[in-house]
Protein backbone atom coordinates (compact mmCIF):
# COMPACT_ATOMS: atom_id res chain seq x y z
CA UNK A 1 26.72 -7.22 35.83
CA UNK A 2 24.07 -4.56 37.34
CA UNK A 3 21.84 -3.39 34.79
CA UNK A 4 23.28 0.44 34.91
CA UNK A 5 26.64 -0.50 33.81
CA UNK A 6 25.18 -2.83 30.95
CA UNK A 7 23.27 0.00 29.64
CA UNK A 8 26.36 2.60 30.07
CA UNK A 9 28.15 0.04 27.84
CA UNK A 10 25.47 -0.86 25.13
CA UNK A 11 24.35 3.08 24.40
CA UNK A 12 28.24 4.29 23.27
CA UNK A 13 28.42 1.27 20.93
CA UNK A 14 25.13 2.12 19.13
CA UNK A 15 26.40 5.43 19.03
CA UNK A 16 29.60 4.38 17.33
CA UNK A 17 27.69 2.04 15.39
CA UNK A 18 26.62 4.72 12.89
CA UNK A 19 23.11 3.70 13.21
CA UNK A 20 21.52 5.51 10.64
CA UNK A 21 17.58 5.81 10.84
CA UNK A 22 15.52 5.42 7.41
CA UNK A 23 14.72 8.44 5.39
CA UNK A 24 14.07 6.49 1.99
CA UNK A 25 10.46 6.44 1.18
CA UNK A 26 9.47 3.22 0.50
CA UNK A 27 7.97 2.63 -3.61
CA UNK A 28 5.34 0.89 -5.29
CA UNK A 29 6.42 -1.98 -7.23
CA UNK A 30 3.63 -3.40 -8.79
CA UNK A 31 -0.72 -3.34 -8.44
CA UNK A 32 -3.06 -5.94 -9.23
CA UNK A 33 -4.54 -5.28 -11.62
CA UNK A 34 -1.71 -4.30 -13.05
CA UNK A 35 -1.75 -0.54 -13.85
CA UNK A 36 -3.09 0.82 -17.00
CA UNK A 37 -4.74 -2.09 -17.74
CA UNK A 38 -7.99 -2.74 -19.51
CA UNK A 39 -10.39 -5.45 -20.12
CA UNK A 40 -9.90 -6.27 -16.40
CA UNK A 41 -12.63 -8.57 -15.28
CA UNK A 42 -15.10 -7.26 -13.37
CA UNK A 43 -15.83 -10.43 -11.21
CA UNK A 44 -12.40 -9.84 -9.63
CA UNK A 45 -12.71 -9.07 -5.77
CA UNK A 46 -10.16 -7.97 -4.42
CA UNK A 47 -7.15 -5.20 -5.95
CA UNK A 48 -3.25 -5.05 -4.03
CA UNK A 49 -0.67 -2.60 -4.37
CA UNK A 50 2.79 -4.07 -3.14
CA UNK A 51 5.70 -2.70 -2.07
CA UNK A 52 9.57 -2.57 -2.28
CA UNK A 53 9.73 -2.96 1.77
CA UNK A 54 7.77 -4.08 4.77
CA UNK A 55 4.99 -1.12 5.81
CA UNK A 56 3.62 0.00 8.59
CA UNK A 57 0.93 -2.67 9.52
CA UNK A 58 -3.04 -1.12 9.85
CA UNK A 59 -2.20 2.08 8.08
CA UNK A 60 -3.16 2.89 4.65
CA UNK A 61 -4.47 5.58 2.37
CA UNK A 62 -6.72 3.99 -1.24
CA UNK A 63 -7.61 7.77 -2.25
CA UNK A 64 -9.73 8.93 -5.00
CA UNK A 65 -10.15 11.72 -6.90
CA UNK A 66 -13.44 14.02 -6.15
CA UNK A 67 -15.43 10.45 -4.92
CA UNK A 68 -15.91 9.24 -8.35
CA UNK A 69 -14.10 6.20 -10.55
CA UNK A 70 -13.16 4.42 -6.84
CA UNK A 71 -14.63 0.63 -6.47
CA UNK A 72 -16.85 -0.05 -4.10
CA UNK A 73 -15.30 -1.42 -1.11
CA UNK A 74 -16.72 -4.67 0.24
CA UNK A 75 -14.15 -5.47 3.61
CA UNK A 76 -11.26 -3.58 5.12
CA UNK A 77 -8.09 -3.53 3.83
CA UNK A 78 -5.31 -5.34 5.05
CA UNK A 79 -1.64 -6.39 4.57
CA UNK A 80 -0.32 -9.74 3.49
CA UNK A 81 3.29 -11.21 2.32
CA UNK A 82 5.35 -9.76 5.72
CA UNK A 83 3.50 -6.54 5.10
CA UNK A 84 4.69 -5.76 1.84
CA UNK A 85 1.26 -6.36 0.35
CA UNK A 86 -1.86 -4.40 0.55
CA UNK A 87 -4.98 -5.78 -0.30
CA UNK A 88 -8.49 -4.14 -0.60
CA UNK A 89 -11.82 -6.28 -0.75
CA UNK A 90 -13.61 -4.77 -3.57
CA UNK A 91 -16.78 -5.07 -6.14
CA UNK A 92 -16.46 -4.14 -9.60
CA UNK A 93 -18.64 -2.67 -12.45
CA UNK A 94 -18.35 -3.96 -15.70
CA UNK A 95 -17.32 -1.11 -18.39
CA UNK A 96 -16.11 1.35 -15.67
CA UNK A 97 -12.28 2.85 -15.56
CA UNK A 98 -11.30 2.99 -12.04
CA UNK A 99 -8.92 6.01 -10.94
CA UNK A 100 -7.49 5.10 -7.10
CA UNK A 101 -4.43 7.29 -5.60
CA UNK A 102 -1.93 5.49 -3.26
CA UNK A 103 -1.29 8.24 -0.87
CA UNK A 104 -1.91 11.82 -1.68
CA UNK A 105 -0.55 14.70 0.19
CA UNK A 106 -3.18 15.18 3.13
CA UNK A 107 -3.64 11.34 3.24
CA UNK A 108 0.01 9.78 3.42
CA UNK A 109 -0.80 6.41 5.74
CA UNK A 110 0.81 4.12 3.50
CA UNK A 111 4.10 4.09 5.23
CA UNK A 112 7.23 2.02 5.67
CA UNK A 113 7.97 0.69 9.54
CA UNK A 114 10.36 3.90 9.69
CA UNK A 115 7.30 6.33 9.48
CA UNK A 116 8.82 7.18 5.68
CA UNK A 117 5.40 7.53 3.63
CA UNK A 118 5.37 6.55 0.04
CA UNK A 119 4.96 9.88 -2.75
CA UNK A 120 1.42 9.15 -4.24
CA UNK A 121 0.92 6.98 -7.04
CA UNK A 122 -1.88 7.00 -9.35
CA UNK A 123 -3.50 3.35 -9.90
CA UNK A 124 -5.54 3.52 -12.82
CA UNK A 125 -7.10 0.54 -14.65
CA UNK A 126 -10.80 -0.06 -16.93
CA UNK A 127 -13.05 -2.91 -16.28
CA UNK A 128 -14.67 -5.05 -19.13
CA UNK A 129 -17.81 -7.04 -19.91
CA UNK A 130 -19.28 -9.87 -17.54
CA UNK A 131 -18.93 -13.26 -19.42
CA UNK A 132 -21.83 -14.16 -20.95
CA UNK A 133 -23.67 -16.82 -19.43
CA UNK A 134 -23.69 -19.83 -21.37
């Protein structure tokens, strides 16, 4: 069958199909550490927010709020877990709460494969001692 006639035929049934494209913006489900958390331990190196869907692979947005509470980042983030996973390299002060924004309203990269971004979410969570060496 020429090519022409096979795409005359396939267009019409995708049309019928009711193919719907994907205005649902995708949600956090949970962050590591979890959020509100304290006594976190500031030796961990790496945080993850993860999703409810598969995201938009090398596109992100870890905010912060006037440049102060955010970790310091050690590597680039990246996605893991068929991109439902973000995770950011990070190093930690002991005795510090940590304030990070997923998404805010200028900065909206976190996004599902359908270009739906997620509504901010505030991440919040407060470091605790280092162990005491024995």
């Amino acid at each position: 069958m020429p090519k022409k006639v096979l795409l005359l035929i396939v267009l019409p049934l995708l049309l019928l199909s009711g193919c719907k494209r994907d205005t649902v913006a995708p949600k956090v489900i949970s962050t590591n550490p979890q959020n509100g958390l304290t006594n976190v331990s500031p030796s961990m190196t790496e945080i993850s927010v993860t999703f409810n869907e598969p995201m938009m692979d090398k596109s992100w947005s870890w905010c912060y709020e006037g440049g102060k509470n955010f970790p310091e980042t050690t590597g680039d983030a990246y996605y893991t877990e068929n991109n439902t996973k973000n995770v950011l390299p990070v190093k930690l002060e002991p005795n510090t709460e940590y304030l990070i924004w997923i998404n805010l309203p200028d900065f909206d990269n976190f996004k599902d494969k359908s270009g739906n971004p997620v509504e901010p979410y505030k991440f919040t969570f407060k470091t605790g001692e280092l162990p005491k060496p024995e």
